[in-house]
PDB file of N, CA and C in Angstrom:
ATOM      1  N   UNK A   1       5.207 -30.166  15.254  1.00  0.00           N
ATOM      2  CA  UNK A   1       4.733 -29.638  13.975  1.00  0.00           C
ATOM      3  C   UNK A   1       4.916 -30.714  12.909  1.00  0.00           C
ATOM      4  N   UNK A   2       4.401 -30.946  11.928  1.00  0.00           N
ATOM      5  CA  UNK A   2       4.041 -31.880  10.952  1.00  0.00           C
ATOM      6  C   UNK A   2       4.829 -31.499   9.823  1.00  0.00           C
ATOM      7  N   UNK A   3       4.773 -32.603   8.834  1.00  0.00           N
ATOM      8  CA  UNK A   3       5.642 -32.269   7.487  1.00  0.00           C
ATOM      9  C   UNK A   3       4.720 -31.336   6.786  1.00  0.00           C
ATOM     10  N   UNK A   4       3.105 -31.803   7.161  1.00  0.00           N
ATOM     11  CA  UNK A   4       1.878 -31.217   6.245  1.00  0.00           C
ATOM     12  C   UNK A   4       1.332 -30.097   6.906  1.00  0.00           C
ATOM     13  N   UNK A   5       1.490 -28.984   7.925  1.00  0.00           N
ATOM     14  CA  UNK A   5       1.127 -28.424   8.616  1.00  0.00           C
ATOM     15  C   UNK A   5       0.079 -27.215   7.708  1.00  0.00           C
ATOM     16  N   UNK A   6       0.245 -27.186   6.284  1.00  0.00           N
ATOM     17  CA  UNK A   6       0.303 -26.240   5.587  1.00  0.00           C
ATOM     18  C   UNK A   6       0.939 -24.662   5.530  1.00  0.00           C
ATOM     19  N   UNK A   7       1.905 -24.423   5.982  1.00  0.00           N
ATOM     20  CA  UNK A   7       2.959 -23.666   5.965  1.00  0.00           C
ATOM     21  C   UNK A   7       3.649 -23.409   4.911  1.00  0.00           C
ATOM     22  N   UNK A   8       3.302 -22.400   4.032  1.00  0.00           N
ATOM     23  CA  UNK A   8       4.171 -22.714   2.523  1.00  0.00           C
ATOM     24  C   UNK A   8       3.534 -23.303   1.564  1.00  0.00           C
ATOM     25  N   UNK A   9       2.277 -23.503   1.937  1.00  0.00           N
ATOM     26  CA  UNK A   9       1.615 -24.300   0.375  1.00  0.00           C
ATOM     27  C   UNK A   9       1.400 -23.402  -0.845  1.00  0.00           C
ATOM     28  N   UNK A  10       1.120 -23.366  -1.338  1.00  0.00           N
ATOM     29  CA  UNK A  10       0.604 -23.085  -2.708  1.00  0.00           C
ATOM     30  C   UNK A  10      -0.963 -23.591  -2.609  1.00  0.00           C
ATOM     31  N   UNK A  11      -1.944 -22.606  -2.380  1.00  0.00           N
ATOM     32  CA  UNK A  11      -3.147 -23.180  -2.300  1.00  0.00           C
ATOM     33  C   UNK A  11      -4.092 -22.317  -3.953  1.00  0.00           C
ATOM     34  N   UNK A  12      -4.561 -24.396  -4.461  1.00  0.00           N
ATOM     35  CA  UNK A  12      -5.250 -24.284  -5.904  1.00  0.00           C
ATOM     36  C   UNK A  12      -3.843 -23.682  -6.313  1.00  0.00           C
ATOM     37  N   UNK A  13      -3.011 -24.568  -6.944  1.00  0.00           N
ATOM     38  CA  UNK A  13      -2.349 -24.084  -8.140  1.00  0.00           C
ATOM     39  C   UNK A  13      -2.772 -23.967  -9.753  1.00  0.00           C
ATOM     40  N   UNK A  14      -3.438 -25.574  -9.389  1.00  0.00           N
ATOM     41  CA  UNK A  14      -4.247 -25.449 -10.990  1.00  0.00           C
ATOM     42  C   UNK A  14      -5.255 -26.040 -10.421  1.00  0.00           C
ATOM     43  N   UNK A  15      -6.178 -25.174 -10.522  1.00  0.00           N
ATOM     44  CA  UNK A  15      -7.824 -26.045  -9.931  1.00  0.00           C
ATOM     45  C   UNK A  15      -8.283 -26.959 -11.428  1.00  0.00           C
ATOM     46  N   UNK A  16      -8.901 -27.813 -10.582  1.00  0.00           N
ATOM     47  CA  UNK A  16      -9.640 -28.891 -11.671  1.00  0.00           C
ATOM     48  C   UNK A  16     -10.976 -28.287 -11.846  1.00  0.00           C
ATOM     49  N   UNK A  17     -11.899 -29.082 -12.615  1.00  0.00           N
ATOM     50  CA  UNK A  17     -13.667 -28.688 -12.755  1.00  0.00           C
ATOM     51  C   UNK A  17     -14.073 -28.664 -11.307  1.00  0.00           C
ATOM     52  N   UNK A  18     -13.437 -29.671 -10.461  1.00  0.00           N
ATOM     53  CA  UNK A  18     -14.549 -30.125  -9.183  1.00  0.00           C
ATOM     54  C   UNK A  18     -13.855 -28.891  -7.983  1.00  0.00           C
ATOM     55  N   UNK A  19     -12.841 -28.099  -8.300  1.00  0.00           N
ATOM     56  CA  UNK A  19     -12.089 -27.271  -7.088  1.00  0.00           C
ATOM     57  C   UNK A  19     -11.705 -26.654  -8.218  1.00  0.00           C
ATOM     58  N   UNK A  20     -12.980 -25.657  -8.090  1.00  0.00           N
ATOM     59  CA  UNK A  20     -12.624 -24.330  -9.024  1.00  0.00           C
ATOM     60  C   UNK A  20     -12.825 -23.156  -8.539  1.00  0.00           C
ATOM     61  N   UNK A  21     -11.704 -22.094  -8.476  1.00  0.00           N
ATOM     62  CA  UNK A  21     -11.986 -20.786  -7.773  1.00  0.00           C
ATOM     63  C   UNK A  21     -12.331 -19.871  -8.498  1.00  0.00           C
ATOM     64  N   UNK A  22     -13.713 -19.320  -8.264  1.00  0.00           N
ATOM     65  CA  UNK A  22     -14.010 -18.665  -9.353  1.00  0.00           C
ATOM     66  C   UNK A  22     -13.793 -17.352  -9.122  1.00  0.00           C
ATOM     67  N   UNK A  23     -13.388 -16.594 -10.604  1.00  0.00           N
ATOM     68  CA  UNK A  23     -13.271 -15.394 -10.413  1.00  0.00           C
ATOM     69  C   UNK A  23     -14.386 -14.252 -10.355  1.00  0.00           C
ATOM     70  N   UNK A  24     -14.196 -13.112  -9.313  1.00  0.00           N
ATOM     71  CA  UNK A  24     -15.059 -12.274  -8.889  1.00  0.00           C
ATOM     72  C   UNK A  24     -16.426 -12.641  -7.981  1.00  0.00           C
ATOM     73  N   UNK A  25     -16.041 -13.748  -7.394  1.00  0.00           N
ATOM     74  CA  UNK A  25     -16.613 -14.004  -6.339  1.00  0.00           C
ATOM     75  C   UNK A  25     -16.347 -13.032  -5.059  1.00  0.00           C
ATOM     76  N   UNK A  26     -17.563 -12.804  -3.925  1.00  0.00           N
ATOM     77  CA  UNK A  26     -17.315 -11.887  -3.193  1.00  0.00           C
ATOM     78  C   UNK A  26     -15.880 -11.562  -2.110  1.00  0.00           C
ATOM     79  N   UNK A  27     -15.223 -13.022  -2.021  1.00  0.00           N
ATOM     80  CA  UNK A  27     -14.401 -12.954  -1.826  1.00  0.00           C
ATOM     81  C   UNK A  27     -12.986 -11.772  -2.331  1.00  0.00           C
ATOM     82  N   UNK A  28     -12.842 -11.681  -3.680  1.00  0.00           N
ATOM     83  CA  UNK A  28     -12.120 -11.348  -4.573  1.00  0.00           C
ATOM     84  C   UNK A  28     -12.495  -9.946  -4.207  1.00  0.00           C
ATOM     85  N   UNK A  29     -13.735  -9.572  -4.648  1.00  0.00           N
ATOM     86  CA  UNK A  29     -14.484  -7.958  -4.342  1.00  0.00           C
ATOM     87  C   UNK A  29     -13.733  -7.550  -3.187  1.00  0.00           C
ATOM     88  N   UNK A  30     -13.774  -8.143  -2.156  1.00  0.00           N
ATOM     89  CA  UNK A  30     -13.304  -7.673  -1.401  1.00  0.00           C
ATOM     90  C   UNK A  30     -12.003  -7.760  -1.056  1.00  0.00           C
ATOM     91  N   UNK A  31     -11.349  -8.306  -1.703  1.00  0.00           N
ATOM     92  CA  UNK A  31      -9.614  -7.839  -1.628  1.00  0.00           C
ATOM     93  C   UNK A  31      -9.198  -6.841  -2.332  1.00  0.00           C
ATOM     94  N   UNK A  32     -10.099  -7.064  -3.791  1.00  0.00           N
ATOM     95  CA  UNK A  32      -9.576  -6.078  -4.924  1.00  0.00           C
ATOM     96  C   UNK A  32     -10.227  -4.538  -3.930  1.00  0.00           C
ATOM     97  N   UNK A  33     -11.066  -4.816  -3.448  1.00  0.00           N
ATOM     98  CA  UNK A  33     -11.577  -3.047  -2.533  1.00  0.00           C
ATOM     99  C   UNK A  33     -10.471  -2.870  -1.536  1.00  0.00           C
ATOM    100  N   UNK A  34     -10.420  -3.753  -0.435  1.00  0.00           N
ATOM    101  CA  UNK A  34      -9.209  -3.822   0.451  1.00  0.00           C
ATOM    102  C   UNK A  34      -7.809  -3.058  -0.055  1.00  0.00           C
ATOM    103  N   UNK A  35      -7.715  -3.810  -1.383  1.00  0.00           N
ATOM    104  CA  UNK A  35      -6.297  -3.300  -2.006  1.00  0.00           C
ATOM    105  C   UNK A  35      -6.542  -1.592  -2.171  1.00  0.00           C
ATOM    106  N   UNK A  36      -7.380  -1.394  -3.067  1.00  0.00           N
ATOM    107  CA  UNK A  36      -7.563  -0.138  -3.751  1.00  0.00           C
ATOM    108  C   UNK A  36      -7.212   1.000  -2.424  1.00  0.00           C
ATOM    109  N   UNK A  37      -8.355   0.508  -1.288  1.00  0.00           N
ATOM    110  CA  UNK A  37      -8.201   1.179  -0.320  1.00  0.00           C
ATOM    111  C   UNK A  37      -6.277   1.585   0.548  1.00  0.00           C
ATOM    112  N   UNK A  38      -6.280  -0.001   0.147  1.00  0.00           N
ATOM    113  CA  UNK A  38      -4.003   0.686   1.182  1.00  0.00           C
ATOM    114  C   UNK A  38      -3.489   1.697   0.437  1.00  0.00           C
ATOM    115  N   UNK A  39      -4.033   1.222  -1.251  1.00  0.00           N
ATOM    116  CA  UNK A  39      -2.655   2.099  -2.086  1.00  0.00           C
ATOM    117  C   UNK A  39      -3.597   3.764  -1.840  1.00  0.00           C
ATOM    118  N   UNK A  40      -4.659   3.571  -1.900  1.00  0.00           N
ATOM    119  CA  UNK A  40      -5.225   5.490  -1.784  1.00  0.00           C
ATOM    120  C   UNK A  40      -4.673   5.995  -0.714  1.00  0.00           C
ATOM    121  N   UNK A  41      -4.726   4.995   0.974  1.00  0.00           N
ATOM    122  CA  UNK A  41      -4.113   5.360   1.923  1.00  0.00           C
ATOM    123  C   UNK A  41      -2.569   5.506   2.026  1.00  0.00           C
ATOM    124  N   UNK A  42      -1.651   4.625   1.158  1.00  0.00           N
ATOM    125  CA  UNK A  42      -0.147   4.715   0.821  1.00  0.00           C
ATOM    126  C   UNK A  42      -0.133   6.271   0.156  1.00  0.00           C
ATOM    127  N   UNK A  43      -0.983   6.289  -0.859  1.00  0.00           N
ATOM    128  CA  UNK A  43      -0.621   7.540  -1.687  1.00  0.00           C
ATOM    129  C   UNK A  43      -1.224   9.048  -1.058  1.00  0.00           C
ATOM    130  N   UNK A  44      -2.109   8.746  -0.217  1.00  0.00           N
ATOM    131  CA  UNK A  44      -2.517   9.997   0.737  1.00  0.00           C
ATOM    132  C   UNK A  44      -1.222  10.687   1.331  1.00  0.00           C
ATOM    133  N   UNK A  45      -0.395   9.428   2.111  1.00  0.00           N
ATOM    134  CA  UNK A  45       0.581   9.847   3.088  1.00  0.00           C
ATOM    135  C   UNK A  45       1.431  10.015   2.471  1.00  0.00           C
ATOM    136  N   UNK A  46       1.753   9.586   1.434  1.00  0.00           N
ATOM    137  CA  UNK A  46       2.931   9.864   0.692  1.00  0.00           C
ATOM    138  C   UNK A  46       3.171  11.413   0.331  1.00  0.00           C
ATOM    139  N   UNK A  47       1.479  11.517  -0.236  1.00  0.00           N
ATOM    140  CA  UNK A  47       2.008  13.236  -0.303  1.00  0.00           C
ATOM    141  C   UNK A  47       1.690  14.127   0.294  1.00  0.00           C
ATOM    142  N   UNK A  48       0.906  13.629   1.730  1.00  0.00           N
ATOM    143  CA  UNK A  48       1.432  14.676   2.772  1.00  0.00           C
ATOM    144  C   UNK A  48       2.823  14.501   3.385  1.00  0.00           C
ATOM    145  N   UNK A  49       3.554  13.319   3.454  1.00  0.00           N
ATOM    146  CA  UNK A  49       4.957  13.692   3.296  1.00  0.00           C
ATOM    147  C   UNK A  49       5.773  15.305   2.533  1.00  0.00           C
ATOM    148  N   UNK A  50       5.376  14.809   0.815  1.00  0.00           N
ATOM    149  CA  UNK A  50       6.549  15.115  -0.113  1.00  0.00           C
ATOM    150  C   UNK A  50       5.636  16.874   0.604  1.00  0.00           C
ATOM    151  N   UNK A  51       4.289  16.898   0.739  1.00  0.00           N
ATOM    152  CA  UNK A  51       3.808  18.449   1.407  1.00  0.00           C
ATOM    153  C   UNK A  51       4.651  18.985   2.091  1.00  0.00           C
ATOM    154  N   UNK A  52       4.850  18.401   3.953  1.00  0.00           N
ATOM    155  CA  UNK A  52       5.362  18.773   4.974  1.00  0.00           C
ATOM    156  C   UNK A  52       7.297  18.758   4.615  1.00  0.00           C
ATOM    157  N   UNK A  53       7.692  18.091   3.443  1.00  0.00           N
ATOM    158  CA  UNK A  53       8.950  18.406   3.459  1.00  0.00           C
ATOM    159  C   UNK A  53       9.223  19.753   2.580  1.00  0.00           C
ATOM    160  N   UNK A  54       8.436  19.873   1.382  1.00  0.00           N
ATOM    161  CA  UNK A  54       8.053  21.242   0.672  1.00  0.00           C
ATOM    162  C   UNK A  54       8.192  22.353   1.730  1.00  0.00           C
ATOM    163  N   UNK A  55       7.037  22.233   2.859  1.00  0.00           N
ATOM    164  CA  UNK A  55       6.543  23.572   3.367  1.00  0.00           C
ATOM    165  C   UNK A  55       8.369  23.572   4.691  1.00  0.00           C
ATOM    166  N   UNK A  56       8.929  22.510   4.497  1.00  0.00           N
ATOM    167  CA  UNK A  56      10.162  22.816   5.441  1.00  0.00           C
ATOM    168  C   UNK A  56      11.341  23.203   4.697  1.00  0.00           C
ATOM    169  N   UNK A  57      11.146  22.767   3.984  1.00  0.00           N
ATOM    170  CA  UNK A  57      12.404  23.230   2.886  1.00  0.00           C
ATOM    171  C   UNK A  57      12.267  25.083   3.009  1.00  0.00           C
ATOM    172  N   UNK A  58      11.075  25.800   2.360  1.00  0.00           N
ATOM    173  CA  UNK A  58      10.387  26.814   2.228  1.00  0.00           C
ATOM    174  C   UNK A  58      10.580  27.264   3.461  1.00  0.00           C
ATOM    175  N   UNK A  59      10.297  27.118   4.665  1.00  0.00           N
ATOM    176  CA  UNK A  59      10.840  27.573   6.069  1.00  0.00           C
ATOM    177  C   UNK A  59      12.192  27.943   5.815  1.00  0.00           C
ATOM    178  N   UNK A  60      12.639  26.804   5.753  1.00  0.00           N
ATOM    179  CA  UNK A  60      14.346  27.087   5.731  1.00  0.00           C
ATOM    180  C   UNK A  60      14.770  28.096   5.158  1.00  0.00           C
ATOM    181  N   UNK A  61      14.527  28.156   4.206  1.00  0.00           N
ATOM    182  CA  UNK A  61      14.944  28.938   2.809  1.00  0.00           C
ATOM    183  C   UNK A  61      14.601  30.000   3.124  1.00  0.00           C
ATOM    184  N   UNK A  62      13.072  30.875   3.567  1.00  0.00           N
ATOM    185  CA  UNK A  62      12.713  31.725   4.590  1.00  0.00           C
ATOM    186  C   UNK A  62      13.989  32.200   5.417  1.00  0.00           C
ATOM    187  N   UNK A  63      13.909  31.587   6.442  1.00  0.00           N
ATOM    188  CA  UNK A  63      15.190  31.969   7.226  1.00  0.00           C
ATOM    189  C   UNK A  63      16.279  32.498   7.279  1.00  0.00           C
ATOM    190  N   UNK A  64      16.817  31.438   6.283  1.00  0.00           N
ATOM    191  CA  UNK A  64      17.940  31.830   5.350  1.00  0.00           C
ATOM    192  C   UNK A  64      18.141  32.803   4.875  1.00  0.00           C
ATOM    193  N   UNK A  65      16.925  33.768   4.112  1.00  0.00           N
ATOM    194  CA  UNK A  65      16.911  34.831   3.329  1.00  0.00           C
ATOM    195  C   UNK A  65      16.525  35.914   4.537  1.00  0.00           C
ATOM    196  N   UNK A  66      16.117  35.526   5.678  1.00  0.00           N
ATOM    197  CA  UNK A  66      15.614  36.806   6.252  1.00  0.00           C
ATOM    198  C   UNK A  66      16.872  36.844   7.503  1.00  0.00           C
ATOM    199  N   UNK A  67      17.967  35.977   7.410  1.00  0.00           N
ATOM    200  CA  UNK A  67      19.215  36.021   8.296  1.00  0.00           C
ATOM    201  C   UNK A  67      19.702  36.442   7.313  1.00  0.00           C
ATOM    202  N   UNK A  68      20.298  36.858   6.534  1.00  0.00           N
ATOM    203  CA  UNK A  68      20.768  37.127   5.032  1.00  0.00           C
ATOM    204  C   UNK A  68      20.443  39.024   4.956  1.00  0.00           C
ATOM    205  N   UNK A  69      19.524  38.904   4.976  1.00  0.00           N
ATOM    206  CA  UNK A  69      19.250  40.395   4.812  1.00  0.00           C
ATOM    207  C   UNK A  69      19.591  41.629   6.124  1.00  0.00           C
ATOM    208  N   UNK A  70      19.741  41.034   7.014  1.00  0.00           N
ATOM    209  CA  UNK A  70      20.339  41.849   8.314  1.00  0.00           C
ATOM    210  C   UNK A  70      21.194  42.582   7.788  1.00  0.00           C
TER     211      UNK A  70
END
């Protein structure tokens, strides 16, 4: 493996006129969509989580009250 392998670079830190990354190129579109898409999918599961722990809690508590009443 090399000193220069590029491992760790910093790629375009400060682009010049001649290596310029421009913004909202299709590239970009499609990360900024990519992104949008994990966090809707992060936040989907998230609250069918905080759901399925709700509807267990509510079980419990169920239970509880209907061992309770015997």
């Amino acid at each position: 493996m090399s000193e220069n392998d590029g491992q760790g670079m910093i790629v375009n830190p400060e682009p010049n006129d001649e290596n310029q990354d421009w913004d909202g190129d299709e590239a970009d579109r499609a990360d900024r969509l990519r992104f949008a898409e994990e966090q809707a999918m992060i936040r989907e599961q998230s609250e069918h989580r905080q759901q399925d722990e709700a509807l267990r809690r509510a079980q419990q508590q169920a239970a509880e009250e209907a061992g309770e009443g015997k």
